[in-house]
Protein backbone atom coordinates (compact mmCIF):
# COMPACT_ATOMS: atom_id res chain seq x y z
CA UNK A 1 71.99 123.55 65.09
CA UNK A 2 75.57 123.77 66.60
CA UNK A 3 76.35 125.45 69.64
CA UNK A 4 78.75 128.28 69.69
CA UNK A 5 82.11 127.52 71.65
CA UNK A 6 83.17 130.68 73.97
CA UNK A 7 85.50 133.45 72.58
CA UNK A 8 88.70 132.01 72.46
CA UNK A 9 90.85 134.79 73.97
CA UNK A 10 88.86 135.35 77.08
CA UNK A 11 86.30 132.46 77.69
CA UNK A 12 83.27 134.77 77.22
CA UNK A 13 80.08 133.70 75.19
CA UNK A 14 79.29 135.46 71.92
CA UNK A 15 76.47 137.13 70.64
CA UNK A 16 74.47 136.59 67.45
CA UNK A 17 73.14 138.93 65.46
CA UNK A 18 70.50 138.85 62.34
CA UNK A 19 70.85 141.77 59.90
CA UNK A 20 68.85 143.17 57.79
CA UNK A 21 68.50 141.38 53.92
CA UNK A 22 70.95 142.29 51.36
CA UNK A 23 69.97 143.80 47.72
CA UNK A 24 69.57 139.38 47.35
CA UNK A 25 66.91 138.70 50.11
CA UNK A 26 69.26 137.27 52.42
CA UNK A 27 69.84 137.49 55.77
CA UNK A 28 73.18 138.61 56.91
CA UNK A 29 74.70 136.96 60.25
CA UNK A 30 77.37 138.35 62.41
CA UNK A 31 78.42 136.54 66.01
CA UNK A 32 81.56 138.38 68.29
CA UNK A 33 82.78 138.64 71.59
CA UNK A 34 80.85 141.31 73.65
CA UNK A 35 82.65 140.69 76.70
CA UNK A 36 84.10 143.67 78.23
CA UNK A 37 87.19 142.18 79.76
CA UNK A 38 87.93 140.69 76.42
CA UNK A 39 91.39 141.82 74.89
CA UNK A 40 91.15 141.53 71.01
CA UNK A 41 86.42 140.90 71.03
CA UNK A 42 86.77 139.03 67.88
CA UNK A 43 84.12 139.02 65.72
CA UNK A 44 82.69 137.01 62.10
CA UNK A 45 81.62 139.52 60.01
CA UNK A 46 78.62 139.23 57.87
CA UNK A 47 77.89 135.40 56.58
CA UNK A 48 74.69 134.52 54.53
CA UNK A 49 73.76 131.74 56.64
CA UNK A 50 73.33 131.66 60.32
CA UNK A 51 75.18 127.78 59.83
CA UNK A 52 77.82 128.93 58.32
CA UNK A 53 78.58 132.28 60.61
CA UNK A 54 78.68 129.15 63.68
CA UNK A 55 80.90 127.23 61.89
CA UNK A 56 83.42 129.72 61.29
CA UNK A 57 82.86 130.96 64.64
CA UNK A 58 83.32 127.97 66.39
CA UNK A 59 86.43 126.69 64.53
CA UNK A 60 89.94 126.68 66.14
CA UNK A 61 93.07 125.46 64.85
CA UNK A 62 95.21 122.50 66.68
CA UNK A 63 98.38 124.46 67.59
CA UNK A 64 99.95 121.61 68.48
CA UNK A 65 99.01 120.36 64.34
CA UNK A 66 100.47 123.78 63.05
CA UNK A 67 104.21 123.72 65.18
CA UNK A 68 104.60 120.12 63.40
């Protein structure tokens, strides 16, 4: 399993959180910023697999890429 990168606004590590099954069975995942100096405490909202809430989580665009 991957390990979540800190929030990228203010450095802080996120938290993440299991939820209770949908009507399917599964297992909602949420991971945020809890940090309380933290100006914008991002957060994933609700992904079916704990993988998949880390990947989006932990992916950041290459400004440098993007201004190309």
């Amino acid at each position: 399993m991957k390990k979540l990168k800190p929030c990228p606004f203010c450095g802080g590590m996120p938290t993440i959180t299991e939820h209770a099954p949908k009507i399917n069975g599964k297992y909602q995942w949420q991971i945020g910023c809890e940090s309380s100096r933290c100006c914008f405490n991002p957060t994933i909202h609700f992904l079916d697999t704990k993988e998949t809430a880390i990947k989006c989580w932990n992916y950041r665009v290459d400004v440098k890429e993007e201004i190309k």
